[in-house]
Protein backbone atom coordinates (compact mmCIF):
# COMPACT_ATOMS: atom_id res chain seq x y z
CA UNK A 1 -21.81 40.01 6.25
CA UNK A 2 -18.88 38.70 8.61
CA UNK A 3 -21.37 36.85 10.34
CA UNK A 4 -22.63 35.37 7.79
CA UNK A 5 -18.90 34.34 6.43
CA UNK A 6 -17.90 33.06 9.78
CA UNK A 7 -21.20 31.28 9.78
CA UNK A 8 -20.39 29.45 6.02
CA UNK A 9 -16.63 28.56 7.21
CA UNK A 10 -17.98 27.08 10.40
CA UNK A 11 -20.07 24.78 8.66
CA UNK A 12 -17.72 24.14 6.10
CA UNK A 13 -15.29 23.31 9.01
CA UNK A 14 -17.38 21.17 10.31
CA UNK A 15 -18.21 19.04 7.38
CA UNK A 16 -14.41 18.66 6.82
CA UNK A 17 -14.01 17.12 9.92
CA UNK A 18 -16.87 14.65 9.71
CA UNK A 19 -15.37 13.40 6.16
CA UNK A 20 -12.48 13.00 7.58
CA UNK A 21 -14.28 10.88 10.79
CA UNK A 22 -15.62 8.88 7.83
CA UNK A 23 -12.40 8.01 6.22
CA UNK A 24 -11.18 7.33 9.56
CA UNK A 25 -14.24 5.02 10.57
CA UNK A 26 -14.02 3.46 6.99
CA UNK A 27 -10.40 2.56 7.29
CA UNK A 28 -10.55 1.68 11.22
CA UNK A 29 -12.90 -1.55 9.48
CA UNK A 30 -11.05 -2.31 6.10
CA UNK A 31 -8.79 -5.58 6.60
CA UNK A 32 -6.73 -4.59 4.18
CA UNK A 33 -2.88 -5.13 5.60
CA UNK A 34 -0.20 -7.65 6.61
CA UNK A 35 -1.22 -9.42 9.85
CA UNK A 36 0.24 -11.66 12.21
CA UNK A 37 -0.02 -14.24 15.05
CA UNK A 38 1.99 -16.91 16.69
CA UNK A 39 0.93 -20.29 17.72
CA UNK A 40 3.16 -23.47 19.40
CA UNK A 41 3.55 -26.47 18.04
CA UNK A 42 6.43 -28.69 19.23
CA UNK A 43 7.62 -26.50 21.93
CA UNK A 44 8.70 -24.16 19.31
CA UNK A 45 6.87 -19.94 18.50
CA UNK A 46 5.78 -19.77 15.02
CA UNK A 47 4.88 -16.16 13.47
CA UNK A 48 2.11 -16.91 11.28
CA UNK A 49 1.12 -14.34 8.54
CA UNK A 50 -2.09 -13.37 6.37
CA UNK A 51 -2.29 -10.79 3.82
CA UNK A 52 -5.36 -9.19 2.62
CA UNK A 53 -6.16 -6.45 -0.03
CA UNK A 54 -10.04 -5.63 0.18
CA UNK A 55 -11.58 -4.77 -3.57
CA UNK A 56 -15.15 -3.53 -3.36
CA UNK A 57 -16.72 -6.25 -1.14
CA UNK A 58 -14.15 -8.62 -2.91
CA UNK A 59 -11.52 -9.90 -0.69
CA UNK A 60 -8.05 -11.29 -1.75
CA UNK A 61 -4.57 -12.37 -0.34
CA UNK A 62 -2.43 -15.22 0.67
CA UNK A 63 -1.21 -17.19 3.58
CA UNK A 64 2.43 -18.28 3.62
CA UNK A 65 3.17 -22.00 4.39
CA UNK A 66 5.90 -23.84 6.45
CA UNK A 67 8.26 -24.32 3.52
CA UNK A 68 7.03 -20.26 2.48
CA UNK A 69 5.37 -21.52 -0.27
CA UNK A 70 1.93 -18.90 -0.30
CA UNK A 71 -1.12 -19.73 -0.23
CA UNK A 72 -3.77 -17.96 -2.30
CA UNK A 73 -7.37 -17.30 0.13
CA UNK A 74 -10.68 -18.10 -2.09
CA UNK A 75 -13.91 -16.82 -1.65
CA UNK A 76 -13.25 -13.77 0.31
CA UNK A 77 -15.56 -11.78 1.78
CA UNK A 78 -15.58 -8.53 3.37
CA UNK A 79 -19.31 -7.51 4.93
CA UNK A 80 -20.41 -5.38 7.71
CA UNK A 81 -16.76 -5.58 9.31
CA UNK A 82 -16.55 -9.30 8.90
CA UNK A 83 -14.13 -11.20 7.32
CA UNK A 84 -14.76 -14.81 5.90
CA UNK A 85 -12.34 -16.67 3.20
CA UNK A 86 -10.33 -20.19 2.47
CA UNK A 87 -7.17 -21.73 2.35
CA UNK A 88 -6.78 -25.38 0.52
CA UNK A 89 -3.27 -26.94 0.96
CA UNK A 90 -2.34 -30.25 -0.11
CA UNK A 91 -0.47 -32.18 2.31
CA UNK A 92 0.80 -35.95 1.50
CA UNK A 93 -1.58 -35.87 -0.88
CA UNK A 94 -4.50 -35.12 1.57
CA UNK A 95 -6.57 -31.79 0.64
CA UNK A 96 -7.10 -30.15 3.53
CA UNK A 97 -9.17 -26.82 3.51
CA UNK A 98 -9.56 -24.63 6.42
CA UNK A 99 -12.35 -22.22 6.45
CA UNK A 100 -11.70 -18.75 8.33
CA UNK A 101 -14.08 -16.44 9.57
CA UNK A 102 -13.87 -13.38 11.64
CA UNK A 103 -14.09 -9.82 12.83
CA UNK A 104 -12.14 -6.51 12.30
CA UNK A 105 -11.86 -4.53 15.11
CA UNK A 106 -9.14 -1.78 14.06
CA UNK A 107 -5.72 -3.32 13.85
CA UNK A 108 -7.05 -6.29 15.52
CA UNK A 109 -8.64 -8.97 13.82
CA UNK A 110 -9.58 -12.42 15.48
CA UNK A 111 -10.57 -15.35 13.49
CA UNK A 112 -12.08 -18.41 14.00
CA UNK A 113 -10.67 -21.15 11.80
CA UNK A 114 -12.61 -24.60 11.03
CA UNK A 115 -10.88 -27.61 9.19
CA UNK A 116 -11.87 -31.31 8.90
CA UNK A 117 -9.85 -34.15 9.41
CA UNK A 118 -10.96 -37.43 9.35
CA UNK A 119 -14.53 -36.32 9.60
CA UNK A 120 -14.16 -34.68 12.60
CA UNK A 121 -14.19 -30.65 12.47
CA UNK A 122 -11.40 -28.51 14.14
CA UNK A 123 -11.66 -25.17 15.49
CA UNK A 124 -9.25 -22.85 16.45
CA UNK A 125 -9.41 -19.20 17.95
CA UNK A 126 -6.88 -16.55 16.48
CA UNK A 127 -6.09 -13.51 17.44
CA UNK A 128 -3.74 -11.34 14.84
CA UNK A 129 -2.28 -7.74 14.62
CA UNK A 130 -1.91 -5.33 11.82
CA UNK A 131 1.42 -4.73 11.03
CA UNK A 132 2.51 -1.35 11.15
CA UNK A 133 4.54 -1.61 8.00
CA UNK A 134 3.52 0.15 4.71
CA UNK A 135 2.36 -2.54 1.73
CA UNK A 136 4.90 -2.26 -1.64
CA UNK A 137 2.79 -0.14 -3.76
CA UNK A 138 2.69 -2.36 -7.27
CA UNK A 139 4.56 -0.44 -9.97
């Protein structure tokens, strides 16, 4: 009988840890978070920062601008660790979307971001962290 009780609370050990693995692996891939990069322009560091809440497969957030003014992301995606979303800005009365597209790699996320200018596309390679700060929980 104590076999057979050791036996069940083995297994049931067991299956507690691989739930928790699964949490662990499901969270290691979720881009939910604040994340940041900096990037030059002028001879002067800029901290650059994305945040994105992950819904289902539905992905949301915003992108802060120079004057702070955020930026809401459309047509996120979140599939088989890969991220992919927009950001349209008006500047001088030019629309200028950016399309971003990337990969999650725990709190590392690196992005590849396309815009078009005067019909001529521009690419450029990010690299950001997750921030280790907690998100405000919404009351």
């Amino acid at each position: 009988m104590r076999t057979l009780l050791s036996l069940a609370m083995a297994f049931g050990l067991i299956g507690l840890a691989t739930a928790e693995d699964k949490k662990a692996d499901a969270k290691k891939g979720d881009p939910t978070g604040t994340w940041t990069w900096e990037t030059e322009r002028n001879g002067q560091k800029m901290t650059n920062k994305l945040t994105l809440k992950l819904d289902g497969d539905k992905l949301t957030g915003e992108m802060p601008g120079r004057q702070g003014n955020a930026t809401k992301i459309e047509d996120g995606t979140f599939k088989d660790g890969e991220v992919t979303f927009t950001i349209t800005r008006m500047a001088m009365n030019n629309k200028i979307v950016t399309k971003y597209k990337g990969k999650v790699d725990g709190d590392t996320i690196k992005l590849t971001a396309e815009t078009e200018r005067n019909g001529e596309t521009q690419k450029r390679e990010i690299e950001a962290k997750r921030s280790k700060e907690e998100p405000k929980k919404d009351k």
